[in-house]
C-alpha atoms as a PDB file:
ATOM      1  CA  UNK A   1      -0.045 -25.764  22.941  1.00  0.00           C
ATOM      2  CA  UNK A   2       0.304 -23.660  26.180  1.00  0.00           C
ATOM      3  CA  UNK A   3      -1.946 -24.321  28.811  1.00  0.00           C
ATOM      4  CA  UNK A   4      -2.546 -21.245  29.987  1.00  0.00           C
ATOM      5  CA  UNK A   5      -4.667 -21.254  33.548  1.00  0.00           C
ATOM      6  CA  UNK A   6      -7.950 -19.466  33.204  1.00  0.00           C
ATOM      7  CA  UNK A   7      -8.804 -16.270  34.057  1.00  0.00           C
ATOM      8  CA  UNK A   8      -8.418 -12.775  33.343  1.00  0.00           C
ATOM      9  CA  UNK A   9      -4.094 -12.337  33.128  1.00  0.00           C
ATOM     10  CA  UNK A  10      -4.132 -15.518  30.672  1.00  0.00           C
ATOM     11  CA  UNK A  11      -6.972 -14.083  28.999  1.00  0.00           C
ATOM     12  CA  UNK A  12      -5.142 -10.357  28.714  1.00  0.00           C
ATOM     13  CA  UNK A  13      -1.667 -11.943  27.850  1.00  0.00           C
ATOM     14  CA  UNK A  14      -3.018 -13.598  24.736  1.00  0.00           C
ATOM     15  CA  UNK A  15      -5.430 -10.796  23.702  1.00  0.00           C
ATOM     16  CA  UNK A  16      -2.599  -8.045  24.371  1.00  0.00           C
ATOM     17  CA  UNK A  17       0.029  -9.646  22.633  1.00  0.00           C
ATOM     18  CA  UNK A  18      -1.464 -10.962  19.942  1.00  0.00           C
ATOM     19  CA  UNK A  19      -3.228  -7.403  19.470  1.00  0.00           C
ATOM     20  CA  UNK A  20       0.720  -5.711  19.669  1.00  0.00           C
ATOM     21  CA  UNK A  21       2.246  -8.400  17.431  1.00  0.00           C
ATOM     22  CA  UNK A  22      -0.157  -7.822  14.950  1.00  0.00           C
ATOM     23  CA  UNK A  23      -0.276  -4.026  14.990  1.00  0.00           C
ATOM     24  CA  UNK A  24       3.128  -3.664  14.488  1.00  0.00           C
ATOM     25  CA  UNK A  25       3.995  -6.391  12.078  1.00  0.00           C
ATOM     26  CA  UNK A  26       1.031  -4.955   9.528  1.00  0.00           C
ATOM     27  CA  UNK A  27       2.911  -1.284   9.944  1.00  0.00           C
ATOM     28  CA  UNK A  28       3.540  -1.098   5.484  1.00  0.00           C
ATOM     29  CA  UNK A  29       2.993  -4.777   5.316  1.00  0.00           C
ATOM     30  CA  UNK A  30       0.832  -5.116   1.517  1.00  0.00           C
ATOM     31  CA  UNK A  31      -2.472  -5.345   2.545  1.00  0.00           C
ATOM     32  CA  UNK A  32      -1.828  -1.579   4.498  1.00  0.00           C
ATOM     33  CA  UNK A  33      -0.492  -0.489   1.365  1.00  0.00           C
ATOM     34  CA  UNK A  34      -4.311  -1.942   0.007  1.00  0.00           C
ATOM     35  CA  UNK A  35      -6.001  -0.061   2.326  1.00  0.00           C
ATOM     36  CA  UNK A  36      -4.461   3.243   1.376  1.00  0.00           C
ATOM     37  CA  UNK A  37      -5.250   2.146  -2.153  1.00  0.00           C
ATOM     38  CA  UNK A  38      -8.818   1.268  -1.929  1.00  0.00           C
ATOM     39  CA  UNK A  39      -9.568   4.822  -0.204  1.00  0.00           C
ATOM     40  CA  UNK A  40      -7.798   6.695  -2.535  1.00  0.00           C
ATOM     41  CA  UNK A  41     -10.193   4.941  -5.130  1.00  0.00           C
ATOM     42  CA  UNK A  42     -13.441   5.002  -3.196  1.00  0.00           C
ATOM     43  CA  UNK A  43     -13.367   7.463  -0.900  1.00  0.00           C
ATOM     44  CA  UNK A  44     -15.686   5.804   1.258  1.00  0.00           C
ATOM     45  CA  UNK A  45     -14.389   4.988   4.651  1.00  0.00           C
ATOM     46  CA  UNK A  46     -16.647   3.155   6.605  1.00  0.00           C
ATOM     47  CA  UNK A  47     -17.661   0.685   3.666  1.00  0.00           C
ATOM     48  CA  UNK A  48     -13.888  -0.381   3.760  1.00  0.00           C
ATOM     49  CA  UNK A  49     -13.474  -0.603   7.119  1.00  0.00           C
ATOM     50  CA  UNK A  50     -16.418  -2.521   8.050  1.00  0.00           C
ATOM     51  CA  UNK A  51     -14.847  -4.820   5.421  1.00  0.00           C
ATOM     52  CA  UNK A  52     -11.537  -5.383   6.667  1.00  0.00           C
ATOM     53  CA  UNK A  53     -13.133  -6.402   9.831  1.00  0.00           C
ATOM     54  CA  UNK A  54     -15.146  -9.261   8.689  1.00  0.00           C
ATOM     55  CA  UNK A  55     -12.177 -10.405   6.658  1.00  0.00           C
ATOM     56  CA  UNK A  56      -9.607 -10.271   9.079  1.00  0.00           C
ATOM     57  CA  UNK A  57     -12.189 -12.110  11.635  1.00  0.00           C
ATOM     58  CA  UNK A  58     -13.123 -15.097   8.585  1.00  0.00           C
ATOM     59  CA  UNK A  59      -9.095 -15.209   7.854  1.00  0.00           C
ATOM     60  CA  UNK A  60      -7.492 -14.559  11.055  1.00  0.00           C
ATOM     61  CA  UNK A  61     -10.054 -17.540  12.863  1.00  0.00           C
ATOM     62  CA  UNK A  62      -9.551 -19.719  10.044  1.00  0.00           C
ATOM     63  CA  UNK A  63      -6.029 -19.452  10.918  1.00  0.00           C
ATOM     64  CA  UNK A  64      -6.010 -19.574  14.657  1.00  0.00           C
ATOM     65  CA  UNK A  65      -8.101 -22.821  14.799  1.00  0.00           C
ATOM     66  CA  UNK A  66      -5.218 -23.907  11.878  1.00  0.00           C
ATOM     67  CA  UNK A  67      -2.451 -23.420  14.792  1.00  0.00           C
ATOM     68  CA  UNK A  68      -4.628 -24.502  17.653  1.00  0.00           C
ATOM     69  CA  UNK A  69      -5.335 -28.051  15.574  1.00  0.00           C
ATOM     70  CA  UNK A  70      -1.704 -28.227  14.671  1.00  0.00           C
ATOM     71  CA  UNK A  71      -0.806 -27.735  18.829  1.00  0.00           C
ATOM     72  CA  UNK A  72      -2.774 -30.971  19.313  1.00  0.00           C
ATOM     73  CA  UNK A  73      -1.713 -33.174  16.697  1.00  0.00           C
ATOM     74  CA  UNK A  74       2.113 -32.510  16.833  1.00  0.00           C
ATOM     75  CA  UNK A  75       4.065 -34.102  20.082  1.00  0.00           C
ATOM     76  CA  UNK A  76       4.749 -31.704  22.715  1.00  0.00           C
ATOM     77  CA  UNK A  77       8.046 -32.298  22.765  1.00  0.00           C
ATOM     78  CA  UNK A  78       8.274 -30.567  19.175  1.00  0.00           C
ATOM     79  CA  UNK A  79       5.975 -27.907  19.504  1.00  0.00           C
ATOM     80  CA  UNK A  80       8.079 -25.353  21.367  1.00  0.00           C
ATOM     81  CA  UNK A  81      11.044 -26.153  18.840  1.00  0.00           C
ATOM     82  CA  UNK A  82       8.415 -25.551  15.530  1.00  0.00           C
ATOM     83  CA  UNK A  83       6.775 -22.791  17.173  1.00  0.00           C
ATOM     84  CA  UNK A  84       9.541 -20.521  18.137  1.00  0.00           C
ATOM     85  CA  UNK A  85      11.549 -21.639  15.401  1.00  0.00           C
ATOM     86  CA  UNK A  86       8.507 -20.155  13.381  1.00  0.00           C
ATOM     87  CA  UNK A  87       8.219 -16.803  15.279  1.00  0.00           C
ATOM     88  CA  UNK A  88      11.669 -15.929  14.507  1.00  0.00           C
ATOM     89  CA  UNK A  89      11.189 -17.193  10.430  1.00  0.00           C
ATOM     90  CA  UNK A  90       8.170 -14.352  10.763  1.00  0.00           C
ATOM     91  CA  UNK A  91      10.579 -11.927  12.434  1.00  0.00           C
ATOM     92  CA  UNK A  92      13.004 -12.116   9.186  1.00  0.00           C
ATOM     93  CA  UNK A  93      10.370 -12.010   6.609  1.00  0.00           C
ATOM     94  CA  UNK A  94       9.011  -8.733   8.426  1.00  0.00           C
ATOM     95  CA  UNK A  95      12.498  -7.094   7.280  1.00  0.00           C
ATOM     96  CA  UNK A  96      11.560  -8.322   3.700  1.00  0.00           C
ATOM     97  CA  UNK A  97       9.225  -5.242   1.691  1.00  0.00           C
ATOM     98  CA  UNK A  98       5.816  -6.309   0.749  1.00  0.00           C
ATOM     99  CA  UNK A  99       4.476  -5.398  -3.123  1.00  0.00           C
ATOM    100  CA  UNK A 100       0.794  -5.373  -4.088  1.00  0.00           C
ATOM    101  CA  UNK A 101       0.188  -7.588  -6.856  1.00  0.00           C
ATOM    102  CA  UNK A 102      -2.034  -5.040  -9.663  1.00  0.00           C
ATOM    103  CA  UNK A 103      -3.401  -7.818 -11.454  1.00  0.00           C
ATOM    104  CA  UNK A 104      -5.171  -9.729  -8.779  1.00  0.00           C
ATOM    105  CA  UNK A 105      -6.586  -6.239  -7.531  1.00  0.00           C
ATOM    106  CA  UNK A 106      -8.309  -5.484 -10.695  1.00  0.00           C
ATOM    107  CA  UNK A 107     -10.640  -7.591 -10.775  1.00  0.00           C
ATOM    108  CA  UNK A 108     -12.386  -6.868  -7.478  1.00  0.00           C
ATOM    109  CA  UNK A 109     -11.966  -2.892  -8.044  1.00  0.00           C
ATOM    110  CA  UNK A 110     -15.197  -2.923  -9.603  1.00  0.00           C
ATOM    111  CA  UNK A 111     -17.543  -4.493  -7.178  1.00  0.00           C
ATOM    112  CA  UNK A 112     -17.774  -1.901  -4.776  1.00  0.00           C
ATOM    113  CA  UNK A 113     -16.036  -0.523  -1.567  1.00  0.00           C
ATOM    114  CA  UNK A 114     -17.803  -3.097   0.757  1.00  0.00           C
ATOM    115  CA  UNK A 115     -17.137  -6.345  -1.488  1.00  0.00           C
ATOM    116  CA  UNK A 116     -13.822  -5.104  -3.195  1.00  0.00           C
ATOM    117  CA  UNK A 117     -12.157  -4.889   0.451  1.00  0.00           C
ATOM    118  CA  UNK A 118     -13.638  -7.973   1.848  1.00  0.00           C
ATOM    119  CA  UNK A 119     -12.673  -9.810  -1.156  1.00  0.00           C
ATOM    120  CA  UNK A 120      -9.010  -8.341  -1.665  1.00  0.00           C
ATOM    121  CA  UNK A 121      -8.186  -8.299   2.307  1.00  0.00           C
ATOM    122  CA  UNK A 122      -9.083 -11.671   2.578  1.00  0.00           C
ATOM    123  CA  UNK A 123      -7.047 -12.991  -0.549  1.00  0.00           C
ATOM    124  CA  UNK A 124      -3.751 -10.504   0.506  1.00  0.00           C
ATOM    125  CA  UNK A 125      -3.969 -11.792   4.090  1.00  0.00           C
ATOM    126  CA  UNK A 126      -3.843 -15.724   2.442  1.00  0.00           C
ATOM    127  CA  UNK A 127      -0.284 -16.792   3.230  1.00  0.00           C
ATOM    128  CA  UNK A 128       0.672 -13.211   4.847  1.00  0.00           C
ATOM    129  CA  UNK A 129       3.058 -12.693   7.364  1.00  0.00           C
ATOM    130  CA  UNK A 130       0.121 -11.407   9.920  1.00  0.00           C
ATOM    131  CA  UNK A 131      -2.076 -14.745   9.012  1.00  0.00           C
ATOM    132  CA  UNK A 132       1.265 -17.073   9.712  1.00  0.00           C
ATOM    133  CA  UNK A 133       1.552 -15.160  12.571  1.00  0.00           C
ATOM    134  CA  UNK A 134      -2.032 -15.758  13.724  1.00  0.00           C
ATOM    135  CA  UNK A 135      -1.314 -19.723  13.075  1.00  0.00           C
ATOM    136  CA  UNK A 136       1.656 -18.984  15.732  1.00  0.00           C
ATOM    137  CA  UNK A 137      -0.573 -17.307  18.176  1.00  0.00           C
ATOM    138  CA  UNK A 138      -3.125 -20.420  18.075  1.00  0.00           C
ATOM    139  CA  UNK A 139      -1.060 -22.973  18.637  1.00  0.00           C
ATOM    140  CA  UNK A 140       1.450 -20.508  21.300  1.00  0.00           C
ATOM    141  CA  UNK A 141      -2.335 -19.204  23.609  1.00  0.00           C
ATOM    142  CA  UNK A 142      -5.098 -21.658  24.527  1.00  0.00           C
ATOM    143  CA  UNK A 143      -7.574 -19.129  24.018  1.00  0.00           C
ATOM    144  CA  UNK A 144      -8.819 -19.093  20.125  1.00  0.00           C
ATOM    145  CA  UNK A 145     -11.332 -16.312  20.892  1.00  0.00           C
ATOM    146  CA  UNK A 146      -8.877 -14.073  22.299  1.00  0.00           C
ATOM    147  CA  UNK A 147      -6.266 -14.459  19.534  1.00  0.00           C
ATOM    148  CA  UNK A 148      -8.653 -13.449  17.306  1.00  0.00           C
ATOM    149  CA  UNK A 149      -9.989 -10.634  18.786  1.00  0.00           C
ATOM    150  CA  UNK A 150      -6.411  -9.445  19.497  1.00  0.00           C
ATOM    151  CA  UNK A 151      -5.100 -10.120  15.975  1.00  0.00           C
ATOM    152  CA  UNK A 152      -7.736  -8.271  14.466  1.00  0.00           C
ATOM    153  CA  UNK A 153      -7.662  -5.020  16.750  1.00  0.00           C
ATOM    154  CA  UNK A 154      -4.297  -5.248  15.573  1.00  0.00           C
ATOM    155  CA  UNK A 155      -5.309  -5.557  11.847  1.00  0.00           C
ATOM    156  CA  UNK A 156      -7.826  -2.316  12.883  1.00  0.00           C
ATOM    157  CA  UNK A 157      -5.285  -0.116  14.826  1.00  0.00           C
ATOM    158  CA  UNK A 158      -2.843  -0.667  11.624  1.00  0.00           C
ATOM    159  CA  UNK A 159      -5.384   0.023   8.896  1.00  0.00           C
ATOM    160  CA  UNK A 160      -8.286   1.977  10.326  1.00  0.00           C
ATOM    161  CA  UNK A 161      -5.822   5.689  10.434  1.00  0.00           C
ATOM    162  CA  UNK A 162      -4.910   4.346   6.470  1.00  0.00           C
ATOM    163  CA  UNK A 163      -8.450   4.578   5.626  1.00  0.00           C
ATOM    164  CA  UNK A 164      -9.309   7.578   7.502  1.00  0.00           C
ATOM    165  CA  UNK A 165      -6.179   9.886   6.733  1.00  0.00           C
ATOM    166  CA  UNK A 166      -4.869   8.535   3.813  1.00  0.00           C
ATOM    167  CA  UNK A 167      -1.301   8.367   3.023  1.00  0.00           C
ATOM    168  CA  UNK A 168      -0.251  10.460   5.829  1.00  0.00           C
ATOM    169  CA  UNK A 169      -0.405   7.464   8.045  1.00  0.00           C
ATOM    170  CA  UNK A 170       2.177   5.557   6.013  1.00  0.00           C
ATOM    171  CA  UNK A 171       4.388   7.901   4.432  1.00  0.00           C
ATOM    172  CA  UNK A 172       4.869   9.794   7.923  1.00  0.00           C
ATOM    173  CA  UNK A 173       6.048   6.650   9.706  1.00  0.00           C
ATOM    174  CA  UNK A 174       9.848   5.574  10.229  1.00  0.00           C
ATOM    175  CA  UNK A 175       8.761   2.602   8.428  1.00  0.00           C
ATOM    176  CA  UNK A 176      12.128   1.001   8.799  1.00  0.00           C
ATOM    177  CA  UNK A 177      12.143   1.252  12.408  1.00  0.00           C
ATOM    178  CA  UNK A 178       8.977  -0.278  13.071  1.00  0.00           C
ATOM    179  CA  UNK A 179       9.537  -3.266  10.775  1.00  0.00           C
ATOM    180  CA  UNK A 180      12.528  -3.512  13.320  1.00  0.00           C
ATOM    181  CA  UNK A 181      10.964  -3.163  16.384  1.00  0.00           C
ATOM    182  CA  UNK A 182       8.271  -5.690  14.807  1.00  0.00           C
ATOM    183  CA  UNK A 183      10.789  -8.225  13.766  1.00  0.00           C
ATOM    184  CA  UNK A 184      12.833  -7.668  16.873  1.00  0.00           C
ATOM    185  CA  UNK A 185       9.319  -8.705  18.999  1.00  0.00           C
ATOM    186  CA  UNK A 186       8.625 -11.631  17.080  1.00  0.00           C
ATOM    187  CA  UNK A 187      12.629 -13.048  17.273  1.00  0.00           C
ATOM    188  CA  UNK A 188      12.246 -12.604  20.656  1.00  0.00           C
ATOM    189  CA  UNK A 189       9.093 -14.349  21.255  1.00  0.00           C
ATOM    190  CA  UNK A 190      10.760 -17.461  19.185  1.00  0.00           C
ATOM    191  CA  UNK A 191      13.725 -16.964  21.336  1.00  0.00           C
ATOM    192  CA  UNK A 192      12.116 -17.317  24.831  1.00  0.00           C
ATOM    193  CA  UNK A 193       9.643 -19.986  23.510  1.00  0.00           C
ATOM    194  CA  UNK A 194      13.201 -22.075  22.367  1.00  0.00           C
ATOM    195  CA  UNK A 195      14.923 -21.562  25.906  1.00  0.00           C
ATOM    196  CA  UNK A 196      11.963 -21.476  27.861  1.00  0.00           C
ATOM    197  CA  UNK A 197      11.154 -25.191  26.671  1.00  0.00           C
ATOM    198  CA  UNK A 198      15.106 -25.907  26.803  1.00  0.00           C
ATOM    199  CA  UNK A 199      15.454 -24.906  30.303  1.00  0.00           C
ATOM    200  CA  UNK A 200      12.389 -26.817  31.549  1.00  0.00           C
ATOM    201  CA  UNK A 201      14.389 -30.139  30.336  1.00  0.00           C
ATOM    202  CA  UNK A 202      17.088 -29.581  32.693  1.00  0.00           C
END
């Protein structure tokens, strides 16, 4: 894991980046496509957000303490390798479209906004790219609370215009740009993790 010194720029470069990396990477990733679902079937806003937000924080901690535990128990001198290797594995599968599974869906449709969205977010973001990329972001920042906080503004500032304006906030983005732009970041990331580690050897 990074040992980032306390203090407010270690505390801002986890939150910001793991608030950016997040944002963009859930840009018409599946469970954005479920949010413009469930308020085209409810109607009902604030019962859906208020659910992907306790979700995403369950999931999205659940993960980061997953990647912070995995920082301690693997040797150091692998962790920059698996890690950045990792980040760039995320920035490919970001170039891959996501499809809601209709089956799974149904059954939670009838329980209600509230419950329906905490249920289905929670399920969709199991083995998602933003949840592997919350694993990354625990074991990359020493600072659990502040990847979590930062991955799930970035969950928020992705889903939160879906639910309040409805498919304009999808079908008026240059989707495939932005899954570039988000794959490019996350390459990147993997890159400089890679040679940062490799040049510190020499």
């Amino acid at each position: 894991m990074v040992e980032s010194a306390p203090g407010v720029s270690s505390l801002m470069e986890a939150l910001v980046f793991s608030t950016t990396s997040v944002a963009i990477a859930e840009i018409g990733d599946k469970t954005q496509l479920l949010a413009f679902l469930l308020i085209a079937r409810y109607r009902r806003p604030w019962p859906i957000i208020v659910g992907i937000l306790i979700s995403t924080l369950l999931n999205h901690a659940l993960a980061a303490w997953l990647g912070a535990f995995a920082a301690d128990w693997l040797s150091s001198g692998w962790l920059p390798w698996l890690v950045g290797g990792a980040f760039i594995a995320v920035g490919v599968w970001i170039l891959i479209p996501d499809k809601l599974d209709d089956e799974s869906e149904s059954r939670w449709l009838k329980h209600g906004a509230f419950l329906a969205t905490l249920m289905l977010f929670f399920i969709a973001e199991m083995g998602d790219k933003t949840q592997i990329a919350t694993v990354l972001l625990g074991a990359q920042f020493n600072n659990l609370p502040m990847v979590v906080l930062g991955t799930t503004l970035g969950m928020l500032l992705a889903n939160v215009p879906v639910v309040l304006a409805g498919h304009l906030a999808i079908d008026r983005l240059p989707l495939n740009w932005i899954h570039r732009i988000a794959s490019a970041l996350f390459i990147a990331l993997g890159l400089w993790i890679i040679l940062g580690d490799a040049m510190s050897l020499l």
